[in-house]
N, C-alpha and C. Protein backbone atom coordinates (compact mmCIF):
# COMPACT_ATOMS: atom_id res chain seq x y z
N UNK A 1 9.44 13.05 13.49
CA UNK A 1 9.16 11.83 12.72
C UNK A 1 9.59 12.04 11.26
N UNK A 2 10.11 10.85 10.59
CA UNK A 2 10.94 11.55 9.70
C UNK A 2 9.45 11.45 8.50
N UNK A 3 9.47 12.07 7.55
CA UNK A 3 8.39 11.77 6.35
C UNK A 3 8.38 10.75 5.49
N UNK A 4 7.56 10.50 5.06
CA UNK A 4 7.07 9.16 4.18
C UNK A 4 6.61 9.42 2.99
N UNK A 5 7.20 8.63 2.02
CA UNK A 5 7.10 8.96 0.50
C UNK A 5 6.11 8.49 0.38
N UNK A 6 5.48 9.22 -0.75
CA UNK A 6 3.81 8.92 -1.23
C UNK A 6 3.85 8.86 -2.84
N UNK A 7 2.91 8.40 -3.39
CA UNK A 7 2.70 8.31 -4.36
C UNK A 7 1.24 8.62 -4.67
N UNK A 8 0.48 9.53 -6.17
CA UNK A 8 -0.53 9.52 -5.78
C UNK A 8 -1.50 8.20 -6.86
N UNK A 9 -2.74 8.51 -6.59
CA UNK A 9 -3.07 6.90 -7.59
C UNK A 9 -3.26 6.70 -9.09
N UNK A 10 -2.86 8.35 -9.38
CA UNK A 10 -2.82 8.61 -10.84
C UNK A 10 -1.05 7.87 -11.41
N UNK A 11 -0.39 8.37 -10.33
CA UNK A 11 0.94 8.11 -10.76
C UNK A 11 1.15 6.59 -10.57
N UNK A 12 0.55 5.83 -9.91
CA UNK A 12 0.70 4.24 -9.17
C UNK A 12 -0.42 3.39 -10.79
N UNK A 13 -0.99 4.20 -10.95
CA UNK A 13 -1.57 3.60 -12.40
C UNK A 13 -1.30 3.63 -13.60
N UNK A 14 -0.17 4.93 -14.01
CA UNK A 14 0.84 5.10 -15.13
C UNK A 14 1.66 3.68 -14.67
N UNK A 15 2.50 3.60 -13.62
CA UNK A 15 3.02 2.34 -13.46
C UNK A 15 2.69 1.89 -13.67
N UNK A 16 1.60 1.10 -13.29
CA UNK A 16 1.16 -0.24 -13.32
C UNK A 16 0.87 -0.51 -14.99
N UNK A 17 0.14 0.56 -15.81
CA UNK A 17 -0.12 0.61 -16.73
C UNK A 17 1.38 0.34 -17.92
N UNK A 18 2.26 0.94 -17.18
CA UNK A 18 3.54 0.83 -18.29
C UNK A 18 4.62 -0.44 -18.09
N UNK A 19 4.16 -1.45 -16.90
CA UNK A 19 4.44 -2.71 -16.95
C UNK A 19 5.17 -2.92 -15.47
N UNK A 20 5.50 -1.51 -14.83
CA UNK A 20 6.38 -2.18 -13.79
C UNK A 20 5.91 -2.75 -13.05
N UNK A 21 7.45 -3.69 -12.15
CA UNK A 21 7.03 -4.81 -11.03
C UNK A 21 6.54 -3.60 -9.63
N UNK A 22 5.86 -3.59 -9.23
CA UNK A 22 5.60 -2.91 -7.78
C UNK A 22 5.04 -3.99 -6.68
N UNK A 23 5.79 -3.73 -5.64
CA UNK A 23 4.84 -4.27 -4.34
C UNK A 23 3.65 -3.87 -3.69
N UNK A 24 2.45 -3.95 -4.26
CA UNK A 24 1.23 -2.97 -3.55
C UNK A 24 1.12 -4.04 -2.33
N UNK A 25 0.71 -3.49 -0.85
CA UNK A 25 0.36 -4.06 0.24
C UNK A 25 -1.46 -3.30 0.47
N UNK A 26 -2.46 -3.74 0.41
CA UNK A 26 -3.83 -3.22 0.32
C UNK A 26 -3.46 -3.50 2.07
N UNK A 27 -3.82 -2.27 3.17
CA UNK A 27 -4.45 -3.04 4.32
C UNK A 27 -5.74 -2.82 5.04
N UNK A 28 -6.14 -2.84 4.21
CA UNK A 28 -7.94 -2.60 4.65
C UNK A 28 -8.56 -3.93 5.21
N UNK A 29 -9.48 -3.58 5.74
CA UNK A 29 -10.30 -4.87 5.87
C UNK A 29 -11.56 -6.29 5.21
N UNK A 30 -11.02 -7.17 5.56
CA UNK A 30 -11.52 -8.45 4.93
C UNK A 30 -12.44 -7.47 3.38
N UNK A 31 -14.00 -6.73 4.61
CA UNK A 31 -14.79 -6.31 3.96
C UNK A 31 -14.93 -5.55 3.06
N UNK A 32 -13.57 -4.74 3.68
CA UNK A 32 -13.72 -3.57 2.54
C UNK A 32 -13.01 -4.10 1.45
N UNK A 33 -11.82 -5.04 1.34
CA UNK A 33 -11.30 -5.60 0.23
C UNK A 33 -11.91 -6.23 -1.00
N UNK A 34 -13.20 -6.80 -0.03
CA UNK A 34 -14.23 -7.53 -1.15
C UNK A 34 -15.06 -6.49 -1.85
N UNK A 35 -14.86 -5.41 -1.93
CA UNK A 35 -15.71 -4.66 -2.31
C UNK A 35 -15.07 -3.73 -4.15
N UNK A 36 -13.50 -4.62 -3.82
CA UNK A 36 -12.55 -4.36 -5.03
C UNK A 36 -11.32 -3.83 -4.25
N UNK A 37 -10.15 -4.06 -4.74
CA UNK A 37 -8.88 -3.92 -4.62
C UNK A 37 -8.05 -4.09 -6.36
N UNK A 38 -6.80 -3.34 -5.79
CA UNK A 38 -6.16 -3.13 -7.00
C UNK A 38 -5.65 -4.97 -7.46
N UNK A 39 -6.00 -5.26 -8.64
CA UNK A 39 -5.46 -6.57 -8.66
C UNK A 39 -4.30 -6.74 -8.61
N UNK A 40 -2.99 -5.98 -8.86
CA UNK A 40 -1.28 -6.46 -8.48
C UNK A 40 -1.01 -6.10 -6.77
N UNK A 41 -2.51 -6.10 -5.78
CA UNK A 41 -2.03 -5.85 -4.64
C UNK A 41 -1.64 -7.23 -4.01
N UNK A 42 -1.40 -7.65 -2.23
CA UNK A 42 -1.32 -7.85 -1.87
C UNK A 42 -2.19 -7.74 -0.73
N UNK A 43 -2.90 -8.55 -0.09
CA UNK A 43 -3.75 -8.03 1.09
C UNK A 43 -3.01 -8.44 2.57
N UNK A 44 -2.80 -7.33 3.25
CA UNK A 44 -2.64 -7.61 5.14
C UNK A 44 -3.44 -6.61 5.53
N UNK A 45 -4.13 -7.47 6.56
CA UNK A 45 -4.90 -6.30 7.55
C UNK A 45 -4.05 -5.20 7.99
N UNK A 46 -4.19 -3.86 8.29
CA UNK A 46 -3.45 -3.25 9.26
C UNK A 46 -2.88 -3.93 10.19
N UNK A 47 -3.72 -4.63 10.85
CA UNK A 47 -3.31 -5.08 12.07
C UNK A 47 -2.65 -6.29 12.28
N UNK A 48 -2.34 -7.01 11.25
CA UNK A 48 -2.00 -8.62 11.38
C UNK A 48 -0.50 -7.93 10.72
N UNK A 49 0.08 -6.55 10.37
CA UNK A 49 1.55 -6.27 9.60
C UNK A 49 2.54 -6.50 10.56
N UNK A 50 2.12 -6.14 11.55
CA UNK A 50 3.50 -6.75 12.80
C UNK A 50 3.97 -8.22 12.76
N UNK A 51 2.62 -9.00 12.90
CA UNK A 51 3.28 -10.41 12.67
C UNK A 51 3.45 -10.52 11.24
N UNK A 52 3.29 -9.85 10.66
CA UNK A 52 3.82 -10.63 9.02
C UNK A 52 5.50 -9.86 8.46
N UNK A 53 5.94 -9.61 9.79
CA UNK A 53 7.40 -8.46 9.05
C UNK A 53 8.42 -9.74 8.49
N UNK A 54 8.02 -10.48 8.23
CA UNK A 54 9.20 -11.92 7.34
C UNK A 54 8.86 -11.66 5.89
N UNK A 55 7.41 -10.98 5.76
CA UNK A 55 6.98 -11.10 4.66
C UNK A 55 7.69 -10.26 3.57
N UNK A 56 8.23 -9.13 4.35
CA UNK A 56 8.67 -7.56 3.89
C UNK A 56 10.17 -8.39 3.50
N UNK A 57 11.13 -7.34 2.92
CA UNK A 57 12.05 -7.68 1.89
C UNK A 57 13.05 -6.10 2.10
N UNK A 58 14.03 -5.89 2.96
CA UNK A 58 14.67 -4.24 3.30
C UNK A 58 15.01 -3.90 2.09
N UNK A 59 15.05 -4.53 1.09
CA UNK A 59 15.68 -3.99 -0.52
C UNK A 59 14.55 -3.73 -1.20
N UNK A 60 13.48 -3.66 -0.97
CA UNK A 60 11.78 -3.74 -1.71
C UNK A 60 11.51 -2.63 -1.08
N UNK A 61 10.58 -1.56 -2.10
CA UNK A 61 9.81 -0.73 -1.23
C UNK A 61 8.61 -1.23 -1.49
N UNK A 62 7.73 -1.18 -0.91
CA UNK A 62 6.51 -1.33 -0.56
C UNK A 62 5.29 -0.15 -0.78
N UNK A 63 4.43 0.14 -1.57
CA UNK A 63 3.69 0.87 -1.72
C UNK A 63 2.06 0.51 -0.91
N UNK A 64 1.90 1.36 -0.14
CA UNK A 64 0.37 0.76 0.95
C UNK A 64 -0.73 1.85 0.42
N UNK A 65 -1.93 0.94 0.39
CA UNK A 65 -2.83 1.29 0.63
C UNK A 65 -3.96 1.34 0.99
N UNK A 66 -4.99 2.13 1.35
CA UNK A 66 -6.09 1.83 2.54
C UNK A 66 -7.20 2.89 1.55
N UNK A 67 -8.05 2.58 2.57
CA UNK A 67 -9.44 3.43 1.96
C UNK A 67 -8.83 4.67 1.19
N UNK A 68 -8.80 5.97 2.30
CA UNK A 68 -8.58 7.46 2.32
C UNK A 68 -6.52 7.62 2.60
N UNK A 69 -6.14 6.44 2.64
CA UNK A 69 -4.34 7.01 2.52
C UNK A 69 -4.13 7.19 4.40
N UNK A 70 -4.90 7.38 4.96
CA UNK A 70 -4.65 7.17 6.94
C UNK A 70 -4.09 6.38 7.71
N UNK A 71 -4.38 5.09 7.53
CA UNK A 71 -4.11 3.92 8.02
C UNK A 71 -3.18 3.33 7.27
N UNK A 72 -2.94 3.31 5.85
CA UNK A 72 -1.77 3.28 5.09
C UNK A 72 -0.68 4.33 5.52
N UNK A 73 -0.54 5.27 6.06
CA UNK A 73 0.43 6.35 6.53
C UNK A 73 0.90 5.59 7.69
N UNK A 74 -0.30 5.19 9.03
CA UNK A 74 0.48 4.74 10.34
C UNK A 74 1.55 3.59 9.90
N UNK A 75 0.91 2.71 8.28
CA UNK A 75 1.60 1.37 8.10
C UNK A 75 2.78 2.02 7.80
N UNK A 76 3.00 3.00 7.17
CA UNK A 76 4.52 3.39 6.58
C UNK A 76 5.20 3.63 7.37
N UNK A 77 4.74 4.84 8.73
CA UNK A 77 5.56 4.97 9.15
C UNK A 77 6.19 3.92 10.56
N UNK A 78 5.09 2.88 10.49
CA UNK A 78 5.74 1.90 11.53
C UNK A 78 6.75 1.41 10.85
N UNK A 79 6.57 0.61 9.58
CA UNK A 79 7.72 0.34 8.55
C UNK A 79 8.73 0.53 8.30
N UNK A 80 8.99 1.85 8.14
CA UNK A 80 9.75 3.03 8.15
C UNK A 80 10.79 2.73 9.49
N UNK A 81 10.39 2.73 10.92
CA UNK A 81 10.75 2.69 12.00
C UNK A 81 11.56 1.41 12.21
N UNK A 82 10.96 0.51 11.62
CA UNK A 82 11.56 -0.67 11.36
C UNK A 82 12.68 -0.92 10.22
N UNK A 83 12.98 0.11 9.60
CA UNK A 83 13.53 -0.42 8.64
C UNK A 83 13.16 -0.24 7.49
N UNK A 84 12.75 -0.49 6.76
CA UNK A 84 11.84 -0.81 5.66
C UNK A 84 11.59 0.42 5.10
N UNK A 85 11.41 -0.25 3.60
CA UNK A 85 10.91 0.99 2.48
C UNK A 85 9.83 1.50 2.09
N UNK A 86 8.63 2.19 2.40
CA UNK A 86 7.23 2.00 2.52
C UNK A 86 7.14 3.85 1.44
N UNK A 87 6.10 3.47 0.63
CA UNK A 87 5.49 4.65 0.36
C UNK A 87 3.84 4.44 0.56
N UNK A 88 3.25 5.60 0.78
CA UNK A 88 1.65 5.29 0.66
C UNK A 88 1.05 6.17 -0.22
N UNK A 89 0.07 5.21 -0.88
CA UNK A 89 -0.72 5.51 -2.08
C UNK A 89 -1.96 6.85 -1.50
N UNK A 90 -1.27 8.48 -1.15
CA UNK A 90 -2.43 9.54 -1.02
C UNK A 90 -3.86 9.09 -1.20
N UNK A 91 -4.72 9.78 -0.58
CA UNK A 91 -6.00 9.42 -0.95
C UNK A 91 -7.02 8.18 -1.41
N UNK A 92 -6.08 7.06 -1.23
CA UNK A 92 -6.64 5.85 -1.56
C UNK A 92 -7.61 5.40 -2.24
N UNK A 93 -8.41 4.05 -2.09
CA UNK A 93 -9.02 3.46 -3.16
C UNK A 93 -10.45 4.94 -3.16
N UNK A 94 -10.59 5.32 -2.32
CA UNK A 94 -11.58 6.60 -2.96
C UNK A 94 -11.63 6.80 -3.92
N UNK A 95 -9.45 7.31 -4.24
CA UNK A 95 -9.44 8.24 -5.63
C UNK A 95 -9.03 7.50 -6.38
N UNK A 96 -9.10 5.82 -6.54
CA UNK A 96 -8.27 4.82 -7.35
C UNK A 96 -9.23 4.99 -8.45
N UNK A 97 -9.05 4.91 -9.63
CA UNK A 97 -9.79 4.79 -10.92
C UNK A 97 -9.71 4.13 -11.75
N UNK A 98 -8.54 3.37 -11.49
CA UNK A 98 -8.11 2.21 -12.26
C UNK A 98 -8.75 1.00 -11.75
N UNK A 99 -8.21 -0.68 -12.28
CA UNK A 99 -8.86 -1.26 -12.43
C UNK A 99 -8.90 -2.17 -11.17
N UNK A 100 -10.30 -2.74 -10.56
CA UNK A 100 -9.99 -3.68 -9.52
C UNK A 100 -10.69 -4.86 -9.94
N UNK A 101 -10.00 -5.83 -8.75
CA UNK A 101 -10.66 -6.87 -8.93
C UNK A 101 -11.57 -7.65 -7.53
């Protein structure tokens, strides 16, 4: 399986912090989203990303993330398989410290 670029959430918050455009995809659930997410994300369930592949863009990478970085990994590397440019955000909103909404 080939590997999947990561990013960790210190480095995804210098970004965000120094202005760039990024694609965050959050895919956690309903519940856990309400509980805070990064505000420049995007929300898809894990499970609703198959039907949403119109949404994705092959010239965009896509940065995912999930609770603990797990379920953001299976998203990359289905992504990945498909085509697509996917990195996942290590360790997830656990180790996020920046700001949600």
């Amino acid at each position: 399986m080939e590997e999947i670029q990561i990013i960790t959430p210190e480095e995804l918050q210098k970004k965000l912090e120094a202005g760039e455009e990024l694609e965050l995809v959050d895919v956690r659930e309903d519940e856990e989203v309400a509980a805070g997410m990064i505000p420049a994300a995007k929300h898809i369930r894990m499970g609703d990303i198959p039907a949403n592949l119109d949404y994705f863009d092959k010239n965009k990478e896509y940065i995912f993330i999930c609770r603990s970085g797990g379920r953001s990994a299976n998203v990359c590397y289905y992504l990945q398989e498909q085509g697509y440019k996917a990195r996942n955000m290590i360790g997830g909103m656990l180790n996020w410290t920046g700001e949600t909404k």
